[in-house]
N, C-alpha and C. Protein backbone atom coordinates (compact mmCIF):
# COMPACT_ATOMS: atom_id res chain seq x y z
N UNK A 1 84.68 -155.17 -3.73
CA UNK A 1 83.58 -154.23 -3.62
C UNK A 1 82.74 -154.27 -4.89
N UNK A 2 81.56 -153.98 -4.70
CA UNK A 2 80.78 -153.95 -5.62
C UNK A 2 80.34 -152.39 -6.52
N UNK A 3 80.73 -152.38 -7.60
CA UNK A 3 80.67 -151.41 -8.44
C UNK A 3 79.34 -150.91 -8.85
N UNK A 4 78.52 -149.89 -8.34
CA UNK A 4 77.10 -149.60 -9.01
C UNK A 4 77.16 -148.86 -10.16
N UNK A 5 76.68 -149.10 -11.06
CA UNK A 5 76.65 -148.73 -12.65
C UNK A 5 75.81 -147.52 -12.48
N UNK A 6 76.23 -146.72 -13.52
CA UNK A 6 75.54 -145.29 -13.92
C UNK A 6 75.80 -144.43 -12.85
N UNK A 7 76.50 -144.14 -12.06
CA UNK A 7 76.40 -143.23 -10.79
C UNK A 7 78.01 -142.71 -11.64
N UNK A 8 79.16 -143.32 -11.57
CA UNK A 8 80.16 -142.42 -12.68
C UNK A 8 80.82 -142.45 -11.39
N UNK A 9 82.14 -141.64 -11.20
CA UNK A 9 82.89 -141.39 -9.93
C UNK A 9 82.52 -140.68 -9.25
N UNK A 10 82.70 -140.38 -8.11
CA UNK A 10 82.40 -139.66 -6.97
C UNK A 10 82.83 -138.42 -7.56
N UNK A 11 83.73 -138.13 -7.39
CA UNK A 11 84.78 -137.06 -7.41
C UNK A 11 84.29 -135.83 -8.62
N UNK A 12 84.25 -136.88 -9.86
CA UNK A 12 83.86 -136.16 -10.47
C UNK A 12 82.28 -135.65 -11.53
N UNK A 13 81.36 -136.19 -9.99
CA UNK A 13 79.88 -136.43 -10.65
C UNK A 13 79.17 -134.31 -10.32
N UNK A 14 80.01 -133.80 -8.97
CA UNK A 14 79.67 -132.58 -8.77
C UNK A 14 79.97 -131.43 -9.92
N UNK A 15 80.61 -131.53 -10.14
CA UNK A 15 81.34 -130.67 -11.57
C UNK A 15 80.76 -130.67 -12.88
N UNK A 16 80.75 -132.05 -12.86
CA UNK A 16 79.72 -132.33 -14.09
C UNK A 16 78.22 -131.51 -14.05
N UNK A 17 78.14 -131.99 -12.75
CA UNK A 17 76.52 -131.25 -13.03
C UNK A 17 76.59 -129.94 -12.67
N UNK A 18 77.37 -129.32 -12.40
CA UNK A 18 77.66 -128.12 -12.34
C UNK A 18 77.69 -127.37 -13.80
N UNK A 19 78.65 -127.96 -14.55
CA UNK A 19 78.69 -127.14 -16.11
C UNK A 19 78.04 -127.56 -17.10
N UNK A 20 76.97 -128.92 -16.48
CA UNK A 20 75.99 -129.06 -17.43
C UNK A 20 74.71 -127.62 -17.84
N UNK A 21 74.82 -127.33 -16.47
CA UNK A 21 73.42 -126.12 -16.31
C UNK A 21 74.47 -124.62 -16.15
N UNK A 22 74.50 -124.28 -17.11
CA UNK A 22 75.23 -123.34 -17.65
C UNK A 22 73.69 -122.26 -18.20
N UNK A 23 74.42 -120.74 -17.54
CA UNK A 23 73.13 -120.15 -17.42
C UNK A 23 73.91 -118.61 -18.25
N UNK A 24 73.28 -118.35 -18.97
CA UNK A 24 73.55 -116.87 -19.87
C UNK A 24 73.00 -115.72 -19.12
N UNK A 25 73.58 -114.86 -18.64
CA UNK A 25 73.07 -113.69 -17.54
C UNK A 25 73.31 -112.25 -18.41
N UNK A 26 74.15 -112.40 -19.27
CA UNK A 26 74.78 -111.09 -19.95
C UNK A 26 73.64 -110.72 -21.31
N UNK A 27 73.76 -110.24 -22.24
CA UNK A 27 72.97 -109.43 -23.06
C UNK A 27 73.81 -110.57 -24.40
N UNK A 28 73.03 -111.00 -25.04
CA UNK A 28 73.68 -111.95 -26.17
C UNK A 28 74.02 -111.28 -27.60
N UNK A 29 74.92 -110.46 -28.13
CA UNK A 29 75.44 -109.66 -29.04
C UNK A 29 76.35 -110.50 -29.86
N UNK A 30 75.54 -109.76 -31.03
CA UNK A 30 75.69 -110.79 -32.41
C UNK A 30 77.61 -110.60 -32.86
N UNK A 31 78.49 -111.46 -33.05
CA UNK A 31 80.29 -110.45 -32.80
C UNK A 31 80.33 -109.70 -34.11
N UNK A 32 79.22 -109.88 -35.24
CA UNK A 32 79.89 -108.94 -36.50
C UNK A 32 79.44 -107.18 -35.69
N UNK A 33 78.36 -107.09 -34.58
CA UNK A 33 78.24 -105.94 -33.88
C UNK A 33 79.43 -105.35 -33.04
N UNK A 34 79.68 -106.63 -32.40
CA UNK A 34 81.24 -106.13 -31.48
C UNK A 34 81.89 -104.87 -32.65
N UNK A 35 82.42 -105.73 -33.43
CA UNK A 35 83.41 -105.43 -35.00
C UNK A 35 83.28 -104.11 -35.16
N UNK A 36 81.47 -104.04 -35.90
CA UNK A 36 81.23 -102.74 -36.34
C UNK A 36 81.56 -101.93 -34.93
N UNK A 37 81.08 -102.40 -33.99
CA UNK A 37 81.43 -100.93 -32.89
C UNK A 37 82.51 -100.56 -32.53
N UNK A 38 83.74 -101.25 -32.42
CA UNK A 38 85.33 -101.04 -32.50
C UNK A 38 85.60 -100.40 -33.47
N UNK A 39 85.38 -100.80 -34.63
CA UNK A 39 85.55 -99.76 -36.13
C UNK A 39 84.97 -98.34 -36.26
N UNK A 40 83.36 -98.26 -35.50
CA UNK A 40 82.98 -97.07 -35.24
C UNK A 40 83.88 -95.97 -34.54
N UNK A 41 84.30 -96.94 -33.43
CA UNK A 41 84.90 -96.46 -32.23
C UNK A 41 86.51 -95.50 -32.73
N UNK A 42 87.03 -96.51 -33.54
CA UNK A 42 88.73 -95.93 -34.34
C UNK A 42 88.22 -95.08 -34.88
N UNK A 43 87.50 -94.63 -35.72
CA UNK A 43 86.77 -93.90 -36.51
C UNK A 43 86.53 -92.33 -35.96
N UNK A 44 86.07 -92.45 -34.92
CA UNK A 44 85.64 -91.40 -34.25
C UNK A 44 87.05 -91.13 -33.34
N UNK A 45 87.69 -91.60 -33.01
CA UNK A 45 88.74 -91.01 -32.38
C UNK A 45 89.96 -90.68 -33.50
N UNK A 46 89.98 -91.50 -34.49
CA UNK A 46 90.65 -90.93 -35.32
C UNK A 46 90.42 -89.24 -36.06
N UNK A 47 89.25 -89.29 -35.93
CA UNK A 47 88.29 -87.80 -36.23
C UNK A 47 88.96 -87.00 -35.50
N UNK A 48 89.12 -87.06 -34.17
CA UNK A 48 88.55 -86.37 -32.99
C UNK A 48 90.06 -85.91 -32.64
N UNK A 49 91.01 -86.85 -33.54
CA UNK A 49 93.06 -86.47 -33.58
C UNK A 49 92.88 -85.26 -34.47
N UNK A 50 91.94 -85.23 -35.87
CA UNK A 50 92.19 -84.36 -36.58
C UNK A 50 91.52 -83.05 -36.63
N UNK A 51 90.64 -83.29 -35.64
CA UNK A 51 89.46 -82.12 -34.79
C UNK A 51 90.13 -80.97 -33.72
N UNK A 52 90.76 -81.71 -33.00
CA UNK A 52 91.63 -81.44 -32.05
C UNK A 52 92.70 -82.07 -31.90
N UNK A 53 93.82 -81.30 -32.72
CA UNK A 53 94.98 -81.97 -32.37
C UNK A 53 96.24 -81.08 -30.96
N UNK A 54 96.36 -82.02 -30.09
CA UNK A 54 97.47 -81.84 -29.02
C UNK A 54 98.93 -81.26 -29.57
């Protein structure tokens, strides 16, 4: 059989072009923000033990 060049395998030519076009849908947040807002977050509930404690 004759082999055609540049076409790649069958099998795995769909996939490829699948995760080539990779698309961002979510809101793009910088992670030193994540950080600060978890730290905010302990912060305020740690407060909120000594505000109201159970």
């Amino acid at each position: 059989m004759a082999e055609k060049k540049g076409e790649g395998f069958q099998s795995g030519a769909g996939l490829i072009r699948y995760f080539d076009e990779e698309e961002i849908t979510g809101p793009a947040l910088d992670p030193k923000l994540v950080i600060y807002i978890g730290i905010a977050i302990a912060v305020v509930v740690e407060l909120a033990k000594l505000f109201w404690p159970i």
